[in-house]
C-alpha atoms as a PDB file:
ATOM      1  CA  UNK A   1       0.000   0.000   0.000  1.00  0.00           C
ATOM      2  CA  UNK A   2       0.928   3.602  -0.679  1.00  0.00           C
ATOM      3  CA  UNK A   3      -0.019   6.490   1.459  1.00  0.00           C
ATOM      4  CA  UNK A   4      -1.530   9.311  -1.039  1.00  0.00           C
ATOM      5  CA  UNK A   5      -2.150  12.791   0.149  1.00  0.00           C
ATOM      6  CA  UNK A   6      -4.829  14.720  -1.005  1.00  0.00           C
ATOM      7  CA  UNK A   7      -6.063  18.535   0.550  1.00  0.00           C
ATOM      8  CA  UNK A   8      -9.884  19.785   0.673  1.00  0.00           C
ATOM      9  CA  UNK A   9     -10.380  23.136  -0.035  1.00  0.00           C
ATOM     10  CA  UNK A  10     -12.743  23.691   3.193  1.00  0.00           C
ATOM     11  CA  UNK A  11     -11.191  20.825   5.369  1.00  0.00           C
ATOM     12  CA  UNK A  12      -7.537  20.870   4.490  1.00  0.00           C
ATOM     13  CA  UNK A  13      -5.172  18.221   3.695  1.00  0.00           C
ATOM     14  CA  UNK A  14      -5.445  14.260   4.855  1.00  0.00           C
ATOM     15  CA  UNK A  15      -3.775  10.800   3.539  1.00  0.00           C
ATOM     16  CA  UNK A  16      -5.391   7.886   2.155  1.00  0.00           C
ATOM     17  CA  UNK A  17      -3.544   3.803   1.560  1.00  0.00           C
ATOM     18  CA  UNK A  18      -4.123   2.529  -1.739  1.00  0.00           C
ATOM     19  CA  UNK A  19      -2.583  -0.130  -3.661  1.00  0.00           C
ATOM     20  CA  UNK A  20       0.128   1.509  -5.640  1.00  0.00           C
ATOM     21  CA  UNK A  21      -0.869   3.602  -8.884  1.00  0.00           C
ATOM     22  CA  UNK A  22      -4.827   3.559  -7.321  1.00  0.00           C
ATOM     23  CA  UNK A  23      -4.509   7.385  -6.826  1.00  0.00           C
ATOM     24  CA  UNK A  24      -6.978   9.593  -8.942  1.00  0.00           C
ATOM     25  CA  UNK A  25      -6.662  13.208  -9.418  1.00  0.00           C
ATOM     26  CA  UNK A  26      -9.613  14.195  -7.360  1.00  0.00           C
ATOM     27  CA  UNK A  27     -11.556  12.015  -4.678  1.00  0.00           C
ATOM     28  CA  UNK A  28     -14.209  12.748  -1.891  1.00  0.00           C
ATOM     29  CA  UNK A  29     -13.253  14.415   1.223  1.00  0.00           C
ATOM     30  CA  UNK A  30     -13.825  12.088   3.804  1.00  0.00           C
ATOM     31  CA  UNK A  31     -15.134  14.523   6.532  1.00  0.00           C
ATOM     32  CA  UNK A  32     -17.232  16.775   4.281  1.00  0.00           C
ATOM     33  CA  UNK A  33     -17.681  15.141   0.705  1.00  0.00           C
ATOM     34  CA  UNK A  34     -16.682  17.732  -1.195  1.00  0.00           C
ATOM     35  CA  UNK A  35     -13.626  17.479  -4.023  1.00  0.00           C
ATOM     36  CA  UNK A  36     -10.611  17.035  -2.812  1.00  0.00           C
ATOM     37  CA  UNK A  37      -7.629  17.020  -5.076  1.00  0.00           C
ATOM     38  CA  UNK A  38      -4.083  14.817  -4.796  1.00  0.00           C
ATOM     39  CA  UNK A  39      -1.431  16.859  -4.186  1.00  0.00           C
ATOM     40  CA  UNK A  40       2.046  15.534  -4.572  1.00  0.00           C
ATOM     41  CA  UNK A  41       4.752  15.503  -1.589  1.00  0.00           C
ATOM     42  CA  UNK A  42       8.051  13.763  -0.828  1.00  0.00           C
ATOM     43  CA  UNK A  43       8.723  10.269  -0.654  1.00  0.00           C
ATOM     44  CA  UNK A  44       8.417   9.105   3.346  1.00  0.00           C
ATOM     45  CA  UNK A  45      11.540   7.149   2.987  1.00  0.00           C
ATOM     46  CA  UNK A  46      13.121   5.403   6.312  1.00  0.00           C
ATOM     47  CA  UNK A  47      16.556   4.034   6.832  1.00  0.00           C
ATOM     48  CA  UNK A  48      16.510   0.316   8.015  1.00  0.00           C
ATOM     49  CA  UNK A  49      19.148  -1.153  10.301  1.00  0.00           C
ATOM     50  CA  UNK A  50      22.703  -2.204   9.518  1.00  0.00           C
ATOM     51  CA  UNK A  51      21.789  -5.843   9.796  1.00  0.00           C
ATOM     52  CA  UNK A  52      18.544  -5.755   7.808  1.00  0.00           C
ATOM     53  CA  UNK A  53      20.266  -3.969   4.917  1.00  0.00           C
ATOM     54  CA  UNK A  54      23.400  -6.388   4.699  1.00  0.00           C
ATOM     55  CA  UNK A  55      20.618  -9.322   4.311  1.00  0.00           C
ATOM     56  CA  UNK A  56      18.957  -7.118   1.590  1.00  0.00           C
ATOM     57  CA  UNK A  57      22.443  -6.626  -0.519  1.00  0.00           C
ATOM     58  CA  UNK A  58      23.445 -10.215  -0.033  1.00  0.00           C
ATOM     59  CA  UNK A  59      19.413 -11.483  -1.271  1.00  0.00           C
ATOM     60  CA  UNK A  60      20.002  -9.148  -4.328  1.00  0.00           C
ATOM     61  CA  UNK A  61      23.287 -10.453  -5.248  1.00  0.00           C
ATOM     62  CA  UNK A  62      22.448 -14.122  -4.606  1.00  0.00           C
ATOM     63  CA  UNK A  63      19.886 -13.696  -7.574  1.00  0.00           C
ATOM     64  CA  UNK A  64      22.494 -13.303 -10.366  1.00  0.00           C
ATOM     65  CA  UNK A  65      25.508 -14.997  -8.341  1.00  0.00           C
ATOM     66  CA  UNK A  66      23.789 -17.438  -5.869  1.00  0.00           C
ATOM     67  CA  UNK A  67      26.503 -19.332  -2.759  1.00  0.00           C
ATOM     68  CA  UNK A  68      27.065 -22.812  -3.510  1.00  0.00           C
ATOM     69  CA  UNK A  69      27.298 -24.732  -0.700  1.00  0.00           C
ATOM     70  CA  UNK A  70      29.441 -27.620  -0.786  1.00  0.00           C
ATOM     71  CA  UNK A  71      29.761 -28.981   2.720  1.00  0.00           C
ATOM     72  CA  UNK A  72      27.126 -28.882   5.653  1.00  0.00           C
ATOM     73  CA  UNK A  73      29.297 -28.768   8.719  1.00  0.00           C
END
């Protein structure tokens, strides 16, 4: 899910999750129904942890290079 932000003229701005790419232009304020329309913002990116990004390198470079393993000690 992506988080898409969209601002009401008379109620201001709010977020809405929907699948990725299932943003329109213009939707329904939730509070008072009226058109509100998507306004684009920066990514929310996050850092993850050391440990969580070493496992994420080594899974990408396993797909074109897996490790062989030859003995099972």
């Amino acid at each position: 899910m992506a988080t898409y932000e969209y601002v009401c003229s008379g109620c201001g701005p709010y977020d809405v999750a929907l699948p990725m790419g299932g943003a329109t232009p213009y939707r329904d304020c939730p509070e008072c129904g009226g058109p509100a329309r998507r306004i684009f913002s920066a990514p929310s990116l996050s850092r993850v942890g050391r440990a969580l990004a070493e496992a994420l390198d080594r899974e990408e470079r396993s797909r074109d290079t897996p490790e062989v393993v030859r003995d099972v000690h």
